[in-house]
N, C-alpha and C. Protein backbone atom coordinates (compact mmCIF):
# COMPACT_ATOMS: atom_id res chain seq x y z
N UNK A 1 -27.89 42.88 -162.68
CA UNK A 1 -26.88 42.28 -161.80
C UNK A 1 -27.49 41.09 -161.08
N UNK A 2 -27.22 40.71 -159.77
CA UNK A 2 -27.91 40.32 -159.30
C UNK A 2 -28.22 40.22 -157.67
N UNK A 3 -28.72 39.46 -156.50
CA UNK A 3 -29.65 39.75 -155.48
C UNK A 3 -28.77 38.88 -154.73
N UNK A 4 -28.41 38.48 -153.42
CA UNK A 4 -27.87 37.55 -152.15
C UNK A 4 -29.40 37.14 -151.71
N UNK A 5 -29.83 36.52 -151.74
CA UNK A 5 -30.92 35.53 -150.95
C UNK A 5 -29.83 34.93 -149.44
N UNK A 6 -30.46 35.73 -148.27
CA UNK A 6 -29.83 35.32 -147.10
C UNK A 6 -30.56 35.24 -146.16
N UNK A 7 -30.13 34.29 -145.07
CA UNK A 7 -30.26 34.19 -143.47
C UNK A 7 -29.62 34.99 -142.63
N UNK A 8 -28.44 34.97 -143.34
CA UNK A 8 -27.42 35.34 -142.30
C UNK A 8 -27.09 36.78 -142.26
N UNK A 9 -26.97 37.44 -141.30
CA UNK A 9 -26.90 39.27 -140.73
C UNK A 9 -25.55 39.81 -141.24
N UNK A 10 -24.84 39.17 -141.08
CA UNK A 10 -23.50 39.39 -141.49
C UNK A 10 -23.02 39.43 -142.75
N UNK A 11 -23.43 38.64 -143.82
CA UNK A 11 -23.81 39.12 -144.99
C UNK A 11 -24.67 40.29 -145.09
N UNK A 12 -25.62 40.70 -144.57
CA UNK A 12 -26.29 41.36 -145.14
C UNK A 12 -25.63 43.23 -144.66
N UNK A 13 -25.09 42.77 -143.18
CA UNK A 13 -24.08 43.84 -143.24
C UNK A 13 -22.86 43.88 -143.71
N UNK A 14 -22.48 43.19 -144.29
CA UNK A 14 -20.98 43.45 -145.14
C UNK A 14 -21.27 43.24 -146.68
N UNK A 15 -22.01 42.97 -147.14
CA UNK A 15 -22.05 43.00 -148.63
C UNK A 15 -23.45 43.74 -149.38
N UNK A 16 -23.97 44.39 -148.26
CA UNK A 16 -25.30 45.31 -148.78
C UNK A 16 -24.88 46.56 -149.65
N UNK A 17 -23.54 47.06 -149.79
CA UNK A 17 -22.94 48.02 -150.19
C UNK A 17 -21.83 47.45 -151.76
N UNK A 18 -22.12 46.09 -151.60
CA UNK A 18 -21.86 45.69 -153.42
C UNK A 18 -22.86 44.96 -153.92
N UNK A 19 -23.63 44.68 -153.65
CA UNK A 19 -24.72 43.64 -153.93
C UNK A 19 -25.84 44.28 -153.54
N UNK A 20 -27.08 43.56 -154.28
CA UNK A 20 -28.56 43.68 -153.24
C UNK A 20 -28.67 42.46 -152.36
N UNK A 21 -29.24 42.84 -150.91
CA UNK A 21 -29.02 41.37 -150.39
C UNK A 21 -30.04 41.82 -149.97
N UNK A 22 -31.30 40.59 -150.14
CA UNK A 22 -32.75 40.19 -149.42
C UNK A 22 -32.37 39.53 -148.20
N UNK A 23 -32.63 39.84 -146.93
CA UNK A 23 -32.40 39.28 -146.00
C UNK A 23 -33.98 38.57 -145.20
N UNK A 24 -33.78 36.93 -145.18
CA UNK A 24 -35.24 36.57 -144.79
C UNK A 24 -34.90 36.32 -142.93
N UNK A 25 -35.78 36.13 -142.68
CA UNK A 25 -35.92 35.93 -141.52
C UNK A 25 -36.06 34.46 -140.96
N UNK A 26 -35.22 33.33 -141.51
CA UNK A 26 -35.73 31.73 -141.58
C UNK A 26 -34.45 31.21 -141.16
N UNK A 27 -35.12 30.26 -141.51
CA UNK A 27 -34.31 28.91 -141.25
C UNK A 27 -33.39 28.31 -142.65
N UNK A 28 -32.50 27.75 -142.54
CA UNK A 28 -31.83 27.10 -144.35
C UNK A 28 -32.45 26.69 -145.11
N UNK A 29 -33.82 25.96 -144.46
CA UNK A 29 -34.77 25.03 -145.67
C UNK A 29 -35.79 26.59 -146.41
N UNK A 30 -36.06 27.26 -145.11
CA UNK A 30 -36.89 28.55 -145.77
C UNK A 30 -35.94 29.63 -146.25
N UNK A 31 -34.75 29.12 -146.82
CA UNK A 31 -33.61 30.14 -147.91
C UNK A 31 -33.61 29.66 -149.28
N UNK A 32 -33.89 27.99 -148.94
CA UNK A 32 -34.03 27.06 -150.50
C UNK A 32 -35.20 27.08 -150.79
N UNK A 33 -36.08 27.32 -150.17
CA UNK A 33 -37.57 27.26 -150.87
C UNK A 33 -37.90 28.72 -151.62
N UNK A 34 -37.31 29.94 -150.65
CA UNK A 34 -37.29 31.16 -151.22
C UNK A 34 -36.81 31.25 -152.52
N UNK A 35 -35.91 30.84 -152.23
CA UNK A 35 -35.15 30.67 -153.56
C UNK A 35 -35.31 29.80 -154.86
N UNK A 36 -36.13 28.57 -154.72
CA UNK A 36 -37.15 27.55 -155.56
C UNK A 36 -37.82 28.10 -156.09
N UNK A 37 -38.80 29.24 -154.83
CA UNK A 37 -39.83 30.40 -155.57
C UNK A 37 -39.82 31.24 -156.39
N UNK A 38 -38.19 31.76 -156.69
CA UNK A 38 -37.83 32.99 -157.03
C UNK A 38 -37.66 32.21 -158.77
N UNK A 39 -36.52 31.07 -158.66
CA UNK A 39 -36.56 30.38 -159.58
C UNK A 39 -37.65 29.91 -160.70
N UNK A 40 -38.97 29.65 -160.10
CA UNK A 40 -39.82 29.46 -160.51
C UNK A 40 -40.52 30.79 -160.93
N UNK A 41 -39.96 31.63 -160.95
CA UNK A 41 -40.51 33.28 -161.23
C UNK A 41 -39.69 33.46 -162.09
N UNK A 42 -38.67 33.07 -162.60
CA UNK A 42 -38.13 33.37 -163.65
C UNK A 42 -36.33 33.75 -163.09
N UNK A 43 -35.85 33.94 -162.12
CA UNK A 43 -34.60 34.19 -161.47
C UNK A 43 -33.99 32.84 -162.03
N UNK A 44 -32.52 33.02 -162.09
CA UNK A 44 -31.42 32.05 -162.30
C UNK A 44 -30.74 32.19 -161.51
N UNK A 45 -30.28 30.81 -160.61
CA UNK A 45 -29.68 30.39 -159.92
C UNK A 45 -28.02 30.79 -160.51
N UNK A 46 -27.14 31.83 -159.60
CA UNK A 46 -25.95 31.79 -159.90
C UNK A 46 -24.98 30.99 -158.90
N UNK A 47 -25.33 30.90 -158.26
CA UNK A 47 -24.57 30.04 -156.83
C UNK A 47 -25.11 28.59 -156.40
N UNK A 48 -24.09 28.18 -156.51
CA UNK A 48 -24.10 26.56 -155.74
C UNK A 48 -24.86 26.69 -154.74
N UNK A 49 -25.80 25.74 -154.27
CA UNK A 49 -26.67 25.84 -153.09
C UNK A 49 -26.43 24.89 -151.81
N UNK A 50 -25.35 24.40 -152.30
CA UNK A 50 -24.71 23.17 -151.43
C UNK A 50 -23.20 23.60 -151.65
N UNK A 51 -22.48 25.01 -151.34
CA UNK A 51 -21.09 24.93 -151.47
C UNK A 51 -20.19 24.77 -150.44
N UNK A 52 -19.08 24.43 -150.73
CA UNK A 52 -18.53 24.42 -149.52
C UNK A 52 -18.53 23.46 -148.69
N UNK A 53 -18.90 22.10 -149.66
CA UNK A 53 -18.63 21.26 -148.64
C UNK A 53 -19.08 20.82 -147.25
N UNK A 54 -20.00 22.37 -147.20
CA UNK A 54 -20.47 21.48 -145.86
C UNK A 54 -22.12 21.30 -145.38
N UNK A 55 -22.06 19.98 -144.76
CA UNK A 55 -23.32 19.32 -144.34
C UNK A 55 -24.17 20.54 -144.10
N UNK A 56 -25.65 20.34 -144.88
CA UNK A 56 -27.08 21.11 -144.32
C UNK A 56 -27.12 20.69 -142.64
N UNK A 57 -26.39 19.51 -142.15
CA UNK A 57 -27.10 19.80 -140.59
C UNK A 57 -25.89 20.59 -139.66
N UNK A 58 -24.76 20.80 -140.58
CA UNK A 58 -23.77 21.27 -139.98
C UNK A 58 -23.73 22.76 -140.08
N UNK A 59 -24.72 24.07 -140.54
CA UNK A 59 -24.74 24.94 -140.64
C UNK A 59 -26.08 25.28 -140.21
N UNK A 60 -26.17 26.54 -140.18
CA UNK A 60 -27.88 27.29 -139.92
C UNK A 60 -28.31 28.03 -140.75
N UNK A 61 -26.94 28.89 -142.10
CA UNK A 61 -26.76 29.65 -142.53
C UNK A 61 -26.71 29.74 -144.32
N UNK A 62 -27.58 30.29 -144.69
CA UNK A 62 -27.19 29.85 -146.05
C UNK A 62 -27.44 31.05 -146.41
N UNK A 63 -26.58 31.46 -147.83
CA UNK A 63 -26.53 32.73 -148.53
C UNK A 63 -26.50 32.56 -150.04
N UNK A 64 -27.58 32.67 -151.17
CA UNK A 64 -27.48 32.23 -152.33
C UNK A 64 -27.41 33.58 -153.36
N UNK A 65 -26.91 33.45 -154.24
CA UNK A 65 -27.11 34.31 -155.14
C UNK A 65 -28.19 33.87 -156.71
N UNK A 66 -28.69 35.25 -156.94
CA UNK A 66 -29.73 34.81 -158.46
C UNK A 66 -29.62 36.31 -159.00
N UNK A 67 -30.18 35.77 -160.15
CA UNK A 67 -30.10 36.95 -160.78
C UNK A 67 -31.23 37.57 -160.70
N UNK A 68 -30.91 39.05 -161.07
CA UNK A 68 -32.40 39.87 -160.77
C UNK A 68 -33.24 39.94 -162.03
N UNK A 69 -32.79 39.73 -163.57
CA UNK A 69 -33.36 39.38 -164.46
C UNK A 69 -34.34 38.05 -164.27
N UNK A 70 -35.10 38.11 -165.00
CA UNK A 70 -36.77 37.35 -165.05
C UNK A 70 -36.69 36.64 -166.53
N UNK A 71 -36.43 35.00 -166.77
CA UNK A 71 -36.82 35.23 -168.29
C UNK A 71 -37.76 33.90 -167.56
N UNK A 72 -37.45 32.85 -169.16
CA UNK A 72 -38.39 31.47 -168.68
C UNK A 72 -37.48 30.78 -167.83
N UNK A 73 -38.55 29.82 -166.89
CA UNK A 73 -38.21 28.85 -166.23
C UNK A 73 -36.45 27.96 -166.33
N UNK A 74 -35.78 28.52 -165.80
CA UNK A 74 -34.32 27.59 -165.96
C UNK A 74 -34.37 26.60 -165.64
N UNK A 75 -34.19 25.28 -166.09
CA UNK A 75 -34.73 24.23 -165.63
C UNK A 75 -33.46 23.74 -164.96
N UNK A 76 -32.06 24.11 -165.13
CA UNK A 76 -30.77 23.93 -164.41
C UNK A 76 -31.11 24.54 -163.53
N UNK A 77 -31.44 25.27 -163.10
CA UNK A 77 -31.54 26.06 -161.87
C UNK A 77 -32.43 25.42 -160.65
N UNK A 78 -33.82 24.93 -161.56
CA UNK A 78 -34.35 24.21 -160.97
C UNK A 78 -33.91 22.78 -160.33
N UNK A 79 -33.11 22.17 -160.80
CA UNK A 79 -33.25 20.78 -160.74
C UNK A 79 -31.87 20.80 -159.31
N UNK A 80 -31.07 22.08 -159.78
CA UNK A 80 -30.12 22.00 -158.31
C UNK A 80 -30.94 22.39 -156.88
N UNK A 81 -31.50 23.60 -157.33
CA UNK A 81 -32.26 23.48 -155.91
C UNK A 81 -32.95 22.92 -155.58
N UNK A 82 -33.84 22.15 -156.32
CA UNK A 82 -34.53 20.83 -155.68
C UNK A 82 -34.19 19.99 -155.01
N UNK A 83 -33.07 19.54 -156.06
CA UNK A 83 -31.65 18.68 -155.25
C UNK A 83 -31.43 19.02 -154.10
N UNK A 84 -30.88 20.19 -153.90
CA UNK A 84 -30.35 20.71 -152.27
C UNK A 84 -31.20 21.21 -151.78
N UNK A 85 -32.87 20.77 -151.31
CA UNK A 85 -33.79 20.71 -150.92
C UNK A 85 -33.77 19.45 -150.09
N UNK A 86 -34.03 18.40 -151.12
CA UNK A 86 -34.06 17.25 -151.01
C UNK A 86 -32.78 16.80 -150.04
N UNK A 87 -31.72 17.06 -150.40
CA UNK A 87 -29.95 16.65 -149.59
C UNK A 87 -30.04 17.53 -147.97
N UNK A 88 -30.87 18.28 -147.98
CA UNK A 88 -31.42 19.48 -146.39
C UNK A 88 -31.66 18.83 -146.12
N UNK A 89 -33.29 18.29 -146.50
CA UNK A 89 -34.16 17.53 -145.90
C UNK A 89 -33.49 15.68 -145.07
N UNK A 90 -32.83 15.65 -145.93
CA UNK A 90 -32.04 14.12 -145.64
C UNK A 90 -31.50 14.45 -144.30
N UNK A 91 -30.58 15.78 -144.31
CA UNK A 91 -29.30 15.43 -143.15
C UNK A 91 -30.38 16.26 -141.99
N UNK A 92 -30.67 17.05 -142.14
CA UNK A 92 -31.66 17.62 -140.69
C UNK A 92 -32.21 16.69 -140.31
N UNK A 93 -33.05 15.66 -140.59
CA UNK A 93 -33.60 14.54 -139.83
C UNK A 93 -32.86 13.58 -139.30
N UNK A 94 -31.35 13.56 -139.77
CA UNK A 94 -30.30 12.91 -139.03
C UNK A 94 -30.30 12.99 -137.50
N UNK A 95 -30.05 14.32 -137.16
CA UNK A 95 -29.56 14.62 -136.01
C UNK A 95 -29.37 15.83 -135.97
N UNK A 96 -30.19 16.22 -134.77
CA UNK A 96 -30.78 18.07 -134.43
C UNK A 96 -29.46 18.28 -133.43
N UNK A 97 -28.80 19.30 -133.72
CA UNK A 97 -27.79 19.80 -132.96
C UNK A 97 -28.51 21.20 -132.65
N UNK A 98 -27.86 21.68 -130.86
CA UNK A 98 -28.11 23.28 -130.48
C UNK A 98 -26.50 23.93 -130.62
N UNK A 99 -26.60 24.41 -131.21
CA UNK A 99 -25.45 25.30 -131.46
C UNK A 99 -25.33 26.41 -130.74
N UNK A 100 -24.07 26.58 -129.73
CA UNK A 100 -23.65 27.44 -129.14
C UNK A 100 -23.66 29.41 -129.90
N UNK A 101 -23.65 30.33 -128.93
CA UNK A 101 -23.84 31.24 -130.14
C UNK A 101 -21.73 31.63 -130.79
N UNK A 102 -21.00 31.08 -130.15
CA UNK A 102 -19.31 31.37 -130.56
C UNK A 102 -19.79 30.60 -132.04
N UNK A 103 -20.61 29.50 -131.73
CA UNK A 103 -20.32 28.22 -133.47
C UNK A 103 -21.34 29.08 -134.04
N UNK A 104 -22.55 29.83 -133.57
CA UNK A 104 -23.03 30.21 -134.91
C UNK A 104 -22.63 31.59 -135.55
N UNK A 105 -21.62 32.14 -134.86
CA UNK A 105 -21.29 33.12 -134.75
C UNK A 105 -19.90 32.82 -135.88
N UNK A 106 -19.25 31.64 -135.87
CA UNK A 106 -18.38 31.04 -137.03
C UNK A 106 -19.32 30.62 -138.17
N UNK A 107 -20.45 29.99 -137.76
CA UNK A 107 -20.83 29.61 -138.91
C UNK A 107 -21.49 30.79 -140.19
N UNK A 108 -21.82 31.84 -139.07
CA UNK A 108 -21.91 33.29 -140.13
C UNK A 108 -20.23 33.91 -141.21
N UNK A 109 -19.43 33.34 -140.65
CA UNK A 109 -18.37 34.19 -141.30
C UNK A 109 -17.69 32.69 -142.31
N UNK A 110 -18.26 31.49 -142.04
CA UNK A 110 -18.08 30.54 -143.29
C UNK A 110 -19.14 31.13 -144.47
N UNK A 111 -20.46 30.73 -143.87
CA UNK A 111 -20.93 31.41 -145.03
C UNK A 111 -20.56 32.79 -145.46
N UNK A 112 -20.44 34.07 -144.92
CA UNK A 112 -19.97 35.17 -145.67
C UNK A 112 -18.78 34.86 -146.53
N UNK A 113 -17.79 34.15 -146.12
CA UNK A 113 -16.67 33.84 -146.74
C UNK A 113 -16.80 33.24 -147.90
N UNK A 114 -18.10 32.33 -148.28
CA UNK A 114 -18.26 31.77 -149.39
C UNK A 114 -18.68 32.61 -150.23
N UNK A 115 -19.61 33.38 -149.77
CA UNK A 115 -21.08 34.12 -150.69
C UNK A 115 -19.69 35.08 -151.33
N UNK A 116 -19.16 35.77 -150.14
CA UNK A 116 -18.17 37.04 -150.63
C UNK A 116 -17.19 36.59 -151.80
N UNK A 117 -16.82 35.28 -151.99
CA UNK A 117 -16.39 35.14 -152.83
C UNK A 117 -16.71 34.47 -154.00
N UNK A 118 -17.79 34.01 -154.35
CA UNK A 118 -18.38 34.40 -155.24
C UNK A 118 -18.38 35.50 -156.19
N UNK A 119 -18.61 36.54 -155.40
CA UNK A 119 -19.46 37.75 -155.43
C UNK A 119 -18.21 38.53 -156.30
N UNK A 120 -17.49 38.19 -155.20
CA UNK A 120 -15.82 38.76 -156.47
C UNK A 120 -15.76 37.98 -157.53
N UNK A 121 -15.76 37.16 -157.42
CA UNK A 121 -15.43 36.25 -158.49
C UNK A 121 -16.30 36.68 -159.94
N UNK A 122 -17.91 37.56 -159.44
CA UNK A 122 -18.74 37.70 -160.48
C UNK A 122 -18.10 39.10 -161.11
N UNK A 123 -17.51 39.88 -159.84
CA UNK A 123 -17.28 41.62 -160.24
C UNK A 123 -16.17 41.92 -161.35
């Protein structure tokens, strides 16, 4: 099947009971690198890493999916998350926002809203 690579708590309490969800303890850039790593271990990227439209400096929250199978190096897999490594790195140096906890408290149930549907979308 496969794994949720997450930040966010709220995923990890609402979808730990259809999914496996790794929950890290980071920041968005340390969800894409986790996830670069995993890639580079042989995991395939099933989820957009930039979905949804919205700006890396406009969220805190990211939730990816991969698969839990291991083969060779996906090099599609690779080349998106690099990408949305690279597209993080751009907009965070824009402009550092403190986010209230009501907005990050929305910005957990955008991302669940994405990941979760996915997730159906795979079942």
């Amino acid at each position: 099947m496969a794994t949720i690579v997450t930040n966010n708590l709220l995923v990890l309490k609402k979808m730990n009971d259809k999914i496996a969800v790794d929950f890290k303890d980071t920041d968005l850039i340390g969800i894409l690198t986790e996830t670069r790593n995993r890639i580079h271990r042989g995991h395939v990227l099933l989820s957009h890493p930039l979905s949804g439209s919205i700006k890396p400096n406009e969220t805190v929250y990211k939730s990816l999916i991969i698969s839990d199978d291991k083969a060779e190096l996906d090099l599609d897999s690779l080349r998106l998350i690099e990408s949305a490594i690279e597209t993080t790195l751009k907009f965070i140096g824009m402009k550092e926002y403190k986010w209230n906890s009501r907005t990050l408290e929305d910005f957990q149930e955008i991302d669940f809203t994405l990941i979760s549907s996915a997730v159906e979308s795979m079942i």
